[in-house]
ModelCIF file with pLDDT and N, C-alpha, C, O atoms, coordinates in Angstrom:
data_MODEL
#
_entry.id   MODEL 
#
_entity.id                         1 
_entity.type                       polymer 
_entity.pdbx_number_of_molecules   1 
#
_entity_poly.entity_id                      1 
_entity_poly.type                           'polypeptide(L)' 
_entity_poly.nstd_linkage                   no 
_entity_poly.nstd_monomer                   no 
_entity_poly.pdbx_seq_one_letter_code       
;(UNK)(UNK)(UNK)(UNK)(UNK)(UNK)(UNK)(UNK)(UNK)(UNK)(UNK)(UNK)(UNK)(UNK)(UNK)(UNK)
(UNK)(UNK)(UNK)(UNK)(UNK)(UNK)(UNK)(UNK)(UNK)(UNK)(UNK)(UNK)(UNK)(UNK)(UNK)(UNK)
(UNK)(UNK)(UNK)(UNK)(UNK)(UNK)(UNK)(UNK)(UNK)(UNK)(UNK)(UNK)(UNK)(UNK)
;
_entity_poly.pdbx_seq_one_letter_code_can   XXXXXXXXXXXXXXXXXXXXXXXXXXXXXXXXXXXXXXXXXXXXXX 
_entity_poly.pdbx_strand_id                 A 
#
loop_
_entity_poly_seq.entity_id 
_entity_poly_seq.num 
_entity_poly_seq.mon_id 
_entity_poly_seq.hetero 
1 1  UNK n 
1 2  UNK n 
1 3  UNK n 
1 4  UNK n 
1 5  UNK n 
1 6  UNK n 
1 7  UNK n 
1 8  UNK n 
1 9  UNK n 
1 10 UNK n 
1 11 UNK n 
1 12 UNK n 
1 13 UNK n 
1 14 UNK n 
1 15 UNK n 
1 16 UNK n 
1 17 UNK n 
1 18 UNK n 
1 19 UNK n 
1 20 UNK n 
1 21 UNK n 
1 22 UNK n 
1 23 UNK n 
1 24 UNK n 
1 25 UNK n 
1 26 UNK n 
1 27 UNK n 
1 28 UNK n 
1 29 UNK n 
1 30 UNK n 
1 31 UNK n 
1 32 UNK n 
1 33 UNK n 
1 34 UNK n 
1 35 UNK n 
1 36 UNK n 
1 37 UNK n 
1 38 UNK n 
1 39 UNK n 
1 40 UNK n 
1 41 UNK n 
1 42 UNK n 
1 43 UNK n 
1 44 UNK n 
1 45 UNK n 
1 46 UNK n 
#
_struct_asym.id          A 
_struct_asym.entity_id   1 
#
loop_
_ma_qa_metric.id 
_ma_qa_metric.mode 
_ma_qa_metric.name 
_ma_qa_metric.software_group_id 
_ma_qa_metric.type 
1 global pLDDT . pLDDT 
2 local  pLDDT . pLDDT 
#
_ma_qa_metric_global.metric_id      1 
_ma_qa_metric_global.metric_value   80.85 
_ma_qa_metric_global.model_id       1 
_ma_qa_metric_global.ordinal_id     1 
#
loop_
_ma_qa_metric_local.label_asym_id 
_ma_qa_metric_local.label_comp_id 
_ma_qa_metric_local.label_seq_id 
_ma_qa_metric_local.metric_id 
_ma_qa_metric_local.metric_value 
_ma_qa_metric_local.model_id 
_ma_qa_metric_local.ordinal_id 
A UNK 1  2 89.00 1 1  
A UNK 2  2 85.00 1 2  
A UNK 3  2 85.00 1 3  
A UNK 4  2 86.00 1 4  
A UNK 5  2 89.00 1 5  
A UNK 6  2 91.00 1 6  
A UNK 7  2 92.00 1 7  
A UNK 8  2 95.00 1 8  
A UNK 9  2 95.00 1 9  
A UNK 10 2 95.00 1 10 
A UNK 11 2 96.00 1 11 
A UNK 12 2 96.00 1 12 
A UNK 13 2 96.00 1 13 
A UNK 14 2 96.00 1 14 
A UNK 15 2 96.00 1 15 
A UNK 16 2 96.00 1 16 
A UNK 17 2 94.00 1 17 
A UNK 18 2 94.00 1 18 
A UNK 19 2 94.00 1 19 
A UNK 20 2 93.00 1 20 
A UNK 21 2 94.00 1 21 
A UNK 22 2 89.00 1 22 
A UNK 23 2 91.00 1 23 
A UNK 24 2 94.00 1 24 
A UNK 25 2 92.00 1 25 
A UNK 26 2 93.00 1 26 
A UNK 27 2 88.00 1 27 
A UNK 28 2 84.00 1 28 
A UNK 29 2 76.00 1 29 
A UNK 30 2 73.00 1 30 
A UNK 31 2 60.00 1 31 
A UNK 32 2 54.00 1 32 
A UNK 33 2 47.00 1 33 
A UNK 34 2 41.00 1 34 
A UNK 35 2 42.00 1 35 
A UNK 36 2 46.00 1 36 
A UNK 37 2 43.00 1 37 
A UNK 38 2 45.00 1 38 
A UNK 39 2 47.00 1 39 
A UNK 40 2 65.00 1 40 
A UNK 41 2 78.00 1 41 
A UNK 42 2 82.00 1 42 
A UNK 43 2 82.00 1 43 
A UNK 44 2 85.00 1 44 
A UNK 45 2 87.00 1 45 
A UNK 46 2 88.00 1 46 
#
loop_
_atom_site.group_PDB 
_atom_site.id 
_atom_site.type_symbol 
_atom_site.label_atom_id 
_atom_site.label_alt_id 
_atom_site.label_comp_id 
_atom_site.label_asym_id 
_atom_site.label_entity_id 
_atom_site.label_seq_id 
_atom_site.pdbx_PDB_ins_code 
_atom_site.Cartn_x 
_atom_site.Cartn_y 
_atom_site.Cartn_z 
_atom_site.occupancy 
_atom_site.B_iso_or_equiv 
_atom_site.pdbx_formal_charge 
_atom_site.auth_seq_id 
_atom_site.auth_comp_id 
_atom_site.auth_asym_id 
_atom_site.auth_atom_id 
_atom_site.pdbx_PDB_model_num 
ATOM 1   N N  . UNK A 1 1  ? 0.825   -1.197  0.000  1.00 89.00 ? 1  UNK A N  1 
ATOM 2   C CA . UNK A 1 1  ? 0.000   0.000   0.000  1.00 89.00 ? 1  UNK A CA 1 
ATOM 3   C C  . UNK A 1 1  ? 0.867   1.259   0.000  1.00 89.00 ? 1  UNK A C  1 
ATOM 4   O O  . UNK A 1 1  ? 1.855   1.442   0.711  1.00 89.00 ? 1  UNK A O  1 
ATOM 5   N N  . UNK A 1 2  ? 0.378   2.054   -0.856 1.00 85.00 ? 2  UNK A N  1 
ATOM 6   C CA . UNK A 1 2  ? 1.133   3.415   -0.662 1.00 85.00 ? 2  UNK A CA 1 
ATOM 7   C C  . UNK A 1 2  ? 0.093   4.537   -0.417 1.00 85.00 ? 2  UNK A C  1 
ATOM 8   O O  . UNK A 1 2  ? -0.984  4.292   0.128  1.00 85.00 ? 2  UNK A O  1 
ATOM 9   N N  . UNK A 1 3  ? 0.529   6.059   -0.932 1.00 85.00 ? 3  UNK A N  1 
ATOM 10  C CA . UNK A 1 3  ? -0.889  6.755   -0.728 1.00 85.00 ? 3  UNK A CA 1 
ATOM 11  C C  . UNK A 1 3  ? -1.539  6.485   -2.492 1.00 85.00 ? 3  UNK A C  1 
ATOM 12  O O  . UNK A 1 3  ? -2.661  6.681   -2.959 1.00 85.00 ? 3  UNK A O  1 
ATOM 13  N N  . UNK A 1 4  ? -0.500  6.060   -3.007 1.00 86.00 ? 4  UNK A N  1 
ATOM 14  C CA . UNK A 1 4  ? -1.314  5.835   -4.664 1.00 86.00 ? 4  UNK A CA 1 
ATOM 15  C C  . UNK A 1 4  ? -2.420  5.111   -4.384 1.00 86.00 ? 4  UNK A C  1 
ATOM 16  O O  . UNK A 1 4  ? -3.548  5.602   -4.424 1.00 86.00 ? 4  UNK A O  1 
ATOM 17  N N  . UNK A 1 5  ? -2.136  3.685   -4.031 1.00 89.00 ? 5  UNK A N  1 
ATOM 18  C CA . UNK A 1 5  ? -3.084  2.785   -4.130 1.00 89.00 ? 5  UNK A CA 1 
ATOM 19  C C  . UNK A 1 5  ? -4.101  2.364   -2.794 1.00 89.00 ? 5  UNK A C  1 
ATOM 20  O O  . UNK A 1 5  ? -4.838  1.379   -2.757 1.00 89.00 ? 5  UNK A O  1 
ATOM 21  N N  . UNK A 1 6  ? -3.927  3.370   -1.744 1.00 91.00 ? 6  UNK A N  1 
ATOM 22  C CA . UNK A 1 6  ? -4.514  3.052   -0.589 1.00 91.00 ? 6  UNK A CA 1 
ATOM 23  C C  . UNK A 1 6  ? -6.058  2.874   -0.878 1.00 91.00 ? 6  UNK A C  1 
ATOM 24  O O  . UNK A 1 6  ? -6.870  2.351   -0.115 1.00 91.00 ? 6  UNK A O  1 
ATOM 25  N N  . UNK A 1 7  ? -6.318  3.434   -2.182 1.00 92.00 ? 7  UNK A N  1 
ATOM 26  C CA . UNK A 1 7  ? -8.244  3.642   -2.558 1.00 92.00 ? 7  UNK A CA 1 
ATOM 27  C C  . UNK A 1 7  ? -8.517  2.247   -2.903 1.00 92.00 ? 7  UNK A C  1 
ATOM 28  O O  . UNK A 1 7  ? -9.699  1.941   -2.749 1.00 92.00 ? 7  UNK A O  1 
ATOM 29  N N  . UNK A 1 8  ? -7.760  1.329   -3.320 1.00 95.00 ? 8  UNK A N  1 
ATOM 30  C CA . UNK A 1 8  ? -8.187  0.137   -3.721 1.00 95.00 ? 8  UNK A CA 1 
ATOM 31  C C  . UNK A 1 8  ? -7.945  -1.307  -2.976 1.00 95.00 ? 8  UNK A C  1 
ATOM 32  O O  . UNK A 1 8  ? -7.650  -2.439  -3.359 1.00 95.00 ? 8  UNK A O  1 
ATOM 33  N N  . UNK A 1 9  ? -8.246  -0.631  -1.610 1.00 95.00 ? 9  UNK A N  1 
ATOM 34  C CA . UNK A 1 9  ? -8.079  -2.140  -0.667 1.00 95.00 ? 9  UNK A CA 1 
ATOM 35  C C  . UNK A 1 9  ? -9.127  -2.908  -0.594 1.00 95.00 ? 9  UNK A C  1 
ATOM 36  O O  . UNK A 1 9  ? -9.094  -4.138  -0.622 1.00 95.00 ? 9  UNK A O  1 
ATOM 37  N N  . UNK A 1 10 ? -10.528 -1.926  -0.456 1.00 95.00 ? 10 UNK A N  1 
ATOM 38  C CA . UNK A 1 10 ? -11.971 -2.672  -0.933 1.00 95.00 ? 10 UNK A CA 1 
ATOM 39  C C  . UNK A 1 10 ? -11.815 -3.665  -1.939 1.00 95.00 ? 10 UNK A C  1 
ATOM 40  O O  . UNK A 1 10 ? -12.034 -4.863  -1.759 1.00 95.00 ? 10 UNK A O  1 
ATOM 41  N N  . UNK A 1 11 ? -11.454 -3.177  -2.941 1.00 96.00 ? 11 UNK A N  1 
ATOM 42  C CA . UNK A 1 11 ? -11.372 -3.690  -4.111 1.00 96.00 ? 11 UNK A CA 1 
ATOM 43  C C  . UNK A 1 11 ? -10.338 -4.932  -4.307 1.00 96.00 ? 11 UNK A C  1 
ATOM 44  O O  . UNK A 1 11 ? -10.576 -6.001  -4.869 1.00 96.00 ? 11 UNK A O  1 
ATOM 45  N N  . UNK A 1 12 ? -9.054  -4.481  -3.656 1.00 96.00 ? 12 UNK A N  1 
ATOM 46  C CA . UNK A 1 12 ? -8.216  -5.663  -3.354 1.00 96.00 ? 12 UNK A CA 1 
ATOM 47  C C  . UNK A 1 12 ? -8.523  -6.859  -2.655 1.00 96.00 ? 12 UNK A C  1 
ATOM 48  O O  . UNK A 1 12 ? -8.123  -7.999  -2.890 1.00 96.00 ? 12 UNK A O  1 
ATOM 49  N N  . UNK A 1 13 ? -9.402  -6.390  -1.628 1.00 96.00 ? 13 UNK A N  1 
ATOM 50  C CA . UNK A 1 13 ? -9.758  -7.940  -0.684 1.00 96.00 ? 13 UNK A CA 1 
ATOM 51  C C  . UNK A 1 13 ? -11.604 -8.688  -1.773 1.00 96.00 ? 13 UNK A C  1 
ATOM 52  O O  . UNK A 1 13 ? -11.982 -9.854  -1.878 1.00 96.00 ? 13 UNK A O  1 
ATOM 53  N N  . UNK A 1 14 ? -12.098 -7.704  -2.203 1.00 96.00 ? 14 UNK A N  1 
ATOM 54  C CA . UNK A 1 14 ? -12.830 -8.297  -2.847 1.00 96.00 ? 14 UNK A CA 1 
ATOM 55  C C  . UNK A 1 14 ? -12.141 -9.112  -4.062 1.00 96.00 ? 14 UNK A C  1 
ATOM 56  O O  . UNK A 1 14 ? -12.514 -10.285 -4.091 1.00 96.00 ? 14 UNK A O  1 
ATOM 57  N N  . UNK A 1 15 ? -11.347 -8.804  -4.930 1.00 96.00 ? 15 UNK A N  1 
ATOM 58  C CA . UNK A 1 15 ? -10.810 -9.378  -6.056 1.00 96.00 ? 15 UNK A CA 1 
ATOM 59  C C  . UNK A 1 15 ? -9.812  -10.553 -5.635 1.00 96.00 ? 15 UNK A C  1 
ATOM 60  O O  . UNK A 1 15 ? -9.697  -11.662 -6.158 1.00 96.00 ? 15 UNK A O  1 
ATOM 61  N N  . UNK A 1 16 ? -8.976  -9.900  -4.321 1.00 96.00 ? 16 UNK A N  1 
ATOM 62  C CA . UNK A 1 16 ? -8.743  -12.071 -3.705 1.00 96.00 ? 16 UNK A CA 1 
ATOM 63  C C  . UNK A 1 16 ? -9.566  -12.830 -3.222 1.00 96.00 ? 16 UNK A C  1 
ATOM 64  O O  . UNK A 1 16 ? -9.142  -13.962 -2.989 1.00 96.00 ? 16 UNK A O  1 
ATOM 65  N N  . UNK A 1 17 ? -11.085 -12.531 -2.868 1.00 94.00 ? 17 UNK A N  1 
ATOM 66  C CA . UNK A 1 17 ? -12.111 -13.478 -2.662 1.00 94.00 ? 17 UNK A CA 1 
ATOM 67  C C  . UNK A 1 17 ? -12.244 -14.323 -3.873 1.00 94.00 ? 17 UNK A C  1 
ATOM 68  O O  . UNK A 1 17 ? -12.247 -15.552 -3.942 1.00 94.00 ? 17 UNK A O  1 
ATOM 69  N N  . UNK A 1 18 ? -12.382 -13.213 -5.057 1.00 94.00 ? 18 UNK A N  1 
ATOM 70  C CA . UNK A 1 18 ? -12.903 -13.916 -6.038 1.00 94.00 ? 18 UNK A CA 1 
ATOM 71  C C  . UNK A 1 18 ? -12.158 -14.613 -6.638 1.00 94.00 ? 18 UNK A C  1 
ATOM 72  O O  . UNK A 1 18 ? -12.583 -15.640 -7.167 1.00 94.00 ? 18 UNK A O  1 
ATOM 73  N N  . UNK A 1 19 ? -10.780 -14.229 -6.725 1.00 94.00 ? 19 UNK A N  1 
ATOM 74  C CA . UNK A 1 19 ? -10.072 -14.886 -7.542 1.00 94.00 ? 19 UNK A CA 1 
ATOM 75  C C  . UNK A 1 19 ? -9.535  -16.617 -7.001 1.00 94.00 ? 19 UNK A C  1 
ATOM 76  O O  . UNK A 1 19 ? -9.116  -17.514 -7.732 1.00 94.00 ? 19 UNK A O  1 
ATOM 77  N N  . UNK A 1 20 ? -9.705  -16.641 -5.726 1.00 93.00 ? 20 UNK A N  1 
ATOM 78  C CA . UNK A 1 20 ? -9.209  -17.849 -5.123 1.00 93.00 ? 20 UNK A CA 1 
ATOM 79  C C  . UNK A 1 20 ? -7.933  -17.705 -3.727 1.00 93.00 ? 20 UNK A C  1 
ATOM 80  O O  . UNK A 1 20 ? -7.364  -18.579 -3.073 1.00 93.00 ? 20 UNK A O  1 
ATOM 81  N N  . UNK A 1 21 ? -7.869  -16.518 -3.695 1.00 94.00 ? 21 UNK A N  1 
ATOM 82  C CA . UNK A 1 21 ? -6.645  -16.287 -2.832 1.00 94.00 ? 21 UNK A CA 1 
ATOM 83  C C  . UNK A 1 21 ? -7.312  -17.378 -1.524 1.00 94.00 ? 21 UNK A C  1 
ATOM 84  O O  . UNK A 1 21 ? -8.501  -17.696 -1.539 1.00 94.00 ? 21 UNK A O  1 
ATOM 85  N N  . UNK A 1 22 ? -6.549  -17.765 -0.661 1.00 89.00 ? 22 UNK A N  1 
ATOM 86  C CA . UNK A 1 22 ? -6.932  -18.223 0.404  1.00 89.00 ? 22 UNK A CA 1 
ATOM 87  C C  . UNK A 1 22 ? -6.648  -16.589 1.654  1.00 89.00 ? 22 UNK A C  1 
ATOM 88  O O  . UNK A 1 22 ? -7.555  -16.045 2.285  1.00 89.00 ? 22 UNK A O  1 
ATOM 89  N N  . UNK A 1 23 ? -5.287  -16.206 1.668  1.00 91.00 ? 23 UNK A N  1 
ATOM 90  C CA . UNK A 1 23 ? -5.201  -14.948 2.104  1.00 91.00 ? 23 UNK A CA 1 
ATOM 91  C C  . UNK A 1 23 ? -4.490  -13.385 1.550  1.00 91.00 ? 23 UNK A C  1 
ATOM 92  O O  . UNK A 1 23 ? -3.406  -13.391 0.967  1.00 91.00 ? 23 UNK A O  1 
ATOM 93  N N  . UNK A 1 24 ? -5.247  -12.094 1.815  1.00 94.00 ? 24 UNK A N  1 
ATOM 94  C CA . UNK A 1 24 ? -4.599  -11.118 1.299  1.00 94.00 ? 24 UNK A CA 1 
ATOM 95  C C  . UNK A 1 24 ? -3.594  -10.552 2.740  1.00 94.00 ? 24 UNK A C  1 
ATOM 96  O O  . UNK A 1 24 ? -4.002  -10.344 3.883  1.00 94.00 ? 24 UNK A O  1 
ATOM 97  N N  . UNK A 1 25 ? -2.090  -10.395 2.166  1.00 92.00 ? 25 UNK A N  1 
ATOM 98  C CA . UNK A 1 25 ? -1.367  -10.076 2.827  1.00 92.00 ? 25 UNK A CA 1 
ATOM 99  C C  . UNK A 1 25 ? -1.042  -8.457  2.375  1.00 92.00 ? 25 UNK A C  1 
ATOM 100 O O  . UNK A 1 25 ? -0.674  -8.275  1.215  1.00 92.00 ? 25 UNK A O  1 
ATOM 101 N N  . UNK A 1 26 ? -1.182  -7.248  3.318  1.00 93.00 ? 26 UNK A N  1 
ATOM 102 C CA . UNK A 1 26 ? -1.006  -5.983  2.906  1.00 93.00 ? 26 UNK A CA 1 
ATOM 103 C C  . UNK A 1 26 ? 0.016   -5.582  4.023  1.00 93.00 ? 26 UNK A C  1 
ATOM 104 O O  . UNK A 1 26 ? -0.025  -5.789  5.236  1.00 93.00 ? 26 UNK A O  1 
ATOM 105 N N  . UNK A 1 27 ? 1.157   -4.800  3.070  1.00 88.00 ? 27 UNK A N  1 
ATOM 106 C CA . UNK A 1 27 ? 2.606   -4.377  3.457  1.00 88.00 ? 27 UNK A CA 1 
ATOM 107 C C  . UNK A 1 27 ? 2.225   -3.055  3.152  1.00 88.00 ? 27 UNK A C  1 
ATOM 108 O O  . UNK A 1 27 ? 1.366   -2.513  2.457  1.00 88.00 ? 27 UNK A O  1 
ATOM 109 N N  . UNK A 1 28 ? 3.314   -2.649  4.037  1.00 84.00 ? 28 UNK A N  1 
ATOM 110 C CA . UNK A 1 28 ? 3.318   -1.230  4.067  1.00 84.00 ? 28 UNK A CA 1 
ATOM 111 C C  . UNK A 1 28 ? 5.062   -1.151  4.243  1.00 84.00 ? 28 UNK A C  1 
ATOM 112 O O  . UNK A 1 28 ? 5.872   -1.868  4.830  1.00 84.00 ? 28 UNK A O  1 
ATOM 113 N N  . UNK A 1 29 ? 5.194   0.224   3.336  1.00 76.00 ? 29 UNK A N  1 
ATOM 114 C CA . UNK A 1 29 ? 6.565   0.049   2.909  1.00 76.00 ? 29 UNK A CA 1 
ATOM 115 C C  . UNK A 1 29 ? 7.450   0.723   4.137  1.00 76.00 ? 29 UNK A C  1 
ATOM 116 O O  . UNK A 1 29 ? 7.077   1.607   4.907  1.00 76.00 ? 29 UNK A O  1 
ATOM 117 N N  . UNK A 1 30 ? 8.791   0.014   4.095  1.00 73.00 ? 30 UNK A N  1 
ATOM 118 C CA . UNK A 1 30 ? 10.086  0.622   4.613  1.00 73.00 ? 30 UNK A CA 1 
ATOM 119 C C  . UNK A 1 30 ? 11.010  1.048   4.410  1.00 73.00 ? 30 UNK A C  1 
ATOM 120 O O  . UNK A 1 30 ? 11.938  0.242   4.483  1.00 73.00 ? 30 UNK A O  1 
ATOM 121 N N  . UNK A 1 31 ? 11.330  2.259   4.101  1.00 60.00 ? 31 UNK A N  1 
ATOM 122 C CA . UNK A 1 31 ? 12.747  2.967   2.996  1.00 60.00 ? 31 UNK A CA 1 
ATOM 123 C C  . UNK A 1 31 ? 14.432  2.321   3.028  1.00 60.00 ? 31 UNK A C  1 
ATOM 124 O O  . UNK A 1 31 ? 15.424  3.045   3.107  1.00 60.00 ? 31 UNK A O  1 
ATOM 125 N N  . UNK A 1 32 ? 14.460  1.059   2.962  1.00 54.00 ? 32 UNK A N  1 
ATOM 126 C CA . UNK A 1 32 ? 15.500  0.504   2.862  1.00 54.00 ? 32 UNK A CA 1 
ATOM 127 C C  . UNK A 1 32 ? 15.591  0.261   1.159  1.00 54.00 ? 32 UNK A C  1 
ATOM 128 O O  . UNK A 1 32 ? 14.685  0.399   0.336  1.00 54.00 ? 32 UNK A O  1 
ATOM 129 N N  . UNK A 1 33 ? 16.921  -0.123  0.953  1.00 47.00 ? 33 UNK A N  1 
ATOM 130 C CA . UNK A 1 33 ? 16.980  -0.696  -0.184 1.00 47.00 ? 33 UNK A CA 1 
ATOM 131 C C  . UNK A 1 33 ? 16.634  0.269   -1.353 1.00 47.00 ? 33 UNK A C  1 
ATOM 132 O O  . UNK A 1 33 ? 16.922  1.454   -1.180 1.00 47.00 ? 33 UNK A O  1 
ATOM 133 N N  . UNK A 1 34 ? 16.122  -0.053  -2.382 1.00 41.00 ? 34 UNK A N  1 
ATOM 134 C CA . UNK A 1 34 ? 15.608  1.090   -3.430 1.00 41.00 ? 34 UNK A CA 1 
ATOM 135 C C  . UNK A 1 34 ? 14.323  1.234   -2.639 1.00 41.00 ? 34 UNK A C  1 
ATOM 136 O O  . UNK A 1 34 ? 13.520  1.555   -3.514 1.00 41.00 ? 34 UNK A O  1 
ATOM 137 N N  . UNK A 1 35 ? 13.937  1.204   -1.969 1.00 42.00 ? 35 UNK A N  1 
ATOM 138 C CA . UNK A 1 35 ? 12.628  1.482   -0.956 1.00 42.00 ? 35 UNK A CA 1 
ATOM 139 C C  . UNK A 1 35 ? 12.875  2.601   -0.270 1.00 42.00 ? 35 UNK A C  1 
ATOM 140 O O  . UNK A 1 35 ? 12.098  2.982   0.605  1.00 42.00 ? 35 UNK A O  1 
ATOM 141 N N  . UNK A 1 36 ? 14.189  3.380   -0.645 1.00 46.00 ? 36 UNK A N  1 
ATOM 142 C CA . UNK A 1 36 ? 14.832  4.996   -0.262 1.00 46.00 ? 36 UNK A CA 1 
ATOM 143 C C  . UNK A 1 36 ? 14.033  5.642   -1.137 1.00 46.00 ? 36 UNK A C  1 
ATOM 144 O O  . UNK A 1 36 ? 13.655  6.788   -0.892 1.00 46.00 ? 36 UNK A O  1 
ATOM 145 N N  . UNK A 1 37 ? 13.699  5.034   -2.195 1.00 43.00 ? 37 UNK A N  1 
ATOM 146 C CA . UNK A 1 37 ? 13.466  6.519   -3.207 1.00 43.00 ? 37 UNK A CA 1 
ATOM 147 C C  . UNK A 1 37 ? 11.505  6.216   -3.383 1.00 43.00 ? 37 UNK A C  1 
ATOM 148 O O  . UNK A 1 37 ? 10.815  6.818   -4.204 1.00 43.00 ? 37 UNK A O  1 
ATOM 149 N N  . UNK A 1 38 ? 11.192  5.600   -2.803 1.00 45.00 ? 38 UNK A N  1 
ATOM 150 C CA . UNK A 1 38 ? 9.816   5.691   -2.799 1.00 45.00 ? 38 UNK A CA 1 
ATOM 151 C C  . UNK A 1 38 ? 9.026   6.546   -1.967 1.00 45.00 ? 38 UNK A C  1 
ATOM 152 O O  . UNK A 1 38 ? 9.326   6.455   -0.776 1.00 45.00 ? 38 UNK A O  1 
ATOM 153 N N  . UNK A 1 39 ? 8.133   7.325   -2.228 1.00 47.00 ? 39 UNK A N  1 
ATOM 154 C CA . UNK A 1 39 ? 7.224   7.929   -1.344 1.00 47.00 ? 39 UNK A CA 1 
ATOM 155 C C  . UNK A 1 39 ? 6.710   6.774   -0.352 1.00 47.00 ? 39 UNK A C  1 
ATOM 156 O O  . UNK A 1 39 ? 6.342   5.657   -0.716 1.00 47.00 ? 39 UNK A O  1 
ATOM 157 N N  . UNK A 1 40 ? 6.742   7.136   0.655  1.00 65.00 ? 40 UNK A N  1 
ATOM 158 C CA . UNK A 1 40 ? 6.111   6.496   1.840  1.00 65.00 ? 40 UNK A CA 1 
ATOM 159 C C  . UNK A 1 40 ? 4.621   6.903   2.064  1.00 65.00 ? 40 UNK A C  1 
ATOM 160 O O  . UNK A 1 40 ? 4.292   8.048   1.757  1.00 65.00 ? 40 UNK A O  1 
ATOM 161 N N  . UNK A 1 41 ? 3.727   6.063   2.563  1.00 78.00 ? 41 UNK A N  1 
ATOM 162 C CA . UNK A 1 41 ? 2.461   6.477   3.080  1.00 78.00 ? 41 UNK A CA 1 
ATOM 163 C C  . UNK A 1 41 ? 2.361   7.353   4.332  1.00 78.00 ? 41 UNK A C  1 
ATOM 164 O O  . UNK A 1 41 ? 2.922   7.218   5.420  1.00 78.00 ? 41 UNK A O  1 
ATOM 165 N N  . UNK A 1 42 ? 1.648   8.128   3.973  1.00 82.00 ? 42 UNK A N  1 
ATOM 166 C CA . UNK A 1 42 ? 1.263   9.181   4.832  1.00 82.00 ? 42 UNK A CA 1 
ATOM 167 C C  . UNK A 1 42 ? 0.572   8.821   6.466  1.00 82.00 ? 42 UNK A C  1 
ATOM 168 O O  . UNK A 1 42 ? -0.393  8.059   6.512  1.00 82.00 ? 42 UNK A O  1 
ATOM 169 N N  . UNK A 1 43 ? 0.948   9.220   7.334  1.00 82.00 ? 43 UNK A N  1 
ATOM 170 C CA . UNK A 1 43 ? 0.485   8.953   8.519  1.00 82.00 ? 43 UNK A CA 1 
ATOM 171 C C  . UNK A 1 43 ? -0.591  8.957   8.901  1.00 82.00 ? 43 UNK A C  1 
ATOM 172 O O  . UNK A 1 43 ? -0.990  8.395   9.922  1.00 82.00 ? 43 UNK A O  1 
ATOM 173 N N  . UNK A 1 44 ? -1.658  10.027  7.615  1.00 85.00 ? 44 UNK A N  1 
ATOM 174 C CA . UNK A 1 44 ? -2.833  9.671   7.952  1.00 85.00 ? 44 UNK A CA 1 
ATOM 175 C C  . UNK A 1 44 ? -3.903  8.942   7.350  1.00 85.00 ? 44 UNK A C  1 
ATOM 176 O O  . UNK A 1 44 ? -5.049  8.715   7.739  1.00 85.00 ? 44 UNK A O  1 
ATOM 177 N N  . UNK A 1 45 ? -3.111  8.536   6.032  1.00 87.00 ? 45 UNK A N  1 
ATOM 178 C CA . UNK A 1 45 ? -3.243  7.545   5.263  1.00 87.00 ? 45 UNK A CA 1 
ATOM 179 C C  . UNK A 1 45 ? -3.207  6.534   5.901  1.00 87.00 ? 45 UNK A C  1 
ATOM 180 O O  . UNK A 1 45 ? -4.216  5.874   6.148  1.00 87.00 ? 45 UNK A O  1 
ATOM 181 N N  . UNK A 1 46 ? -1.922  6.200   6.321  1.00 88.00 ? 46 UNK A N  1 
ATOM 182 C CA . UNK A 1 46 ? -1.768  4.989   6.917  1.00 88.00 ? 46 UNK A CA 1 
ATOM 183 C C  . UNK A 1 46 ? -3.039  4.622   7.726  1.00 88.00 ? 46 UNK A C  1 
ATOM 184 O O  . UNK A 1 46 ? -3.093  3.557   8.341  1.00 88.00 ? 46 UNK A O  1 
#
């Protein structure tokens, strides 16, 4: 999840119902690695 895609978690846990997922696992990022140059989610996002 970032703040891009935070609008589509509805949508995310509905579309692993359907698709067969047994579980949806949601990460939230940590600026290590090339994970320096990513925008992070917002605190009130989060």
């Amino acid at each position: 999840v970032t703040d891009d895609t935070a609008h589509e978690l509805d949508n995310m846990i509905a579309f692993a119902k359907d698709v067969g997922a047994f579980v949806l696992n949601v990460f939230f990022l940590v600026c290590t690695g090339r994970g320096e140059k990513v925008t992070n989610i917002s605190a009130q996002t989060y």
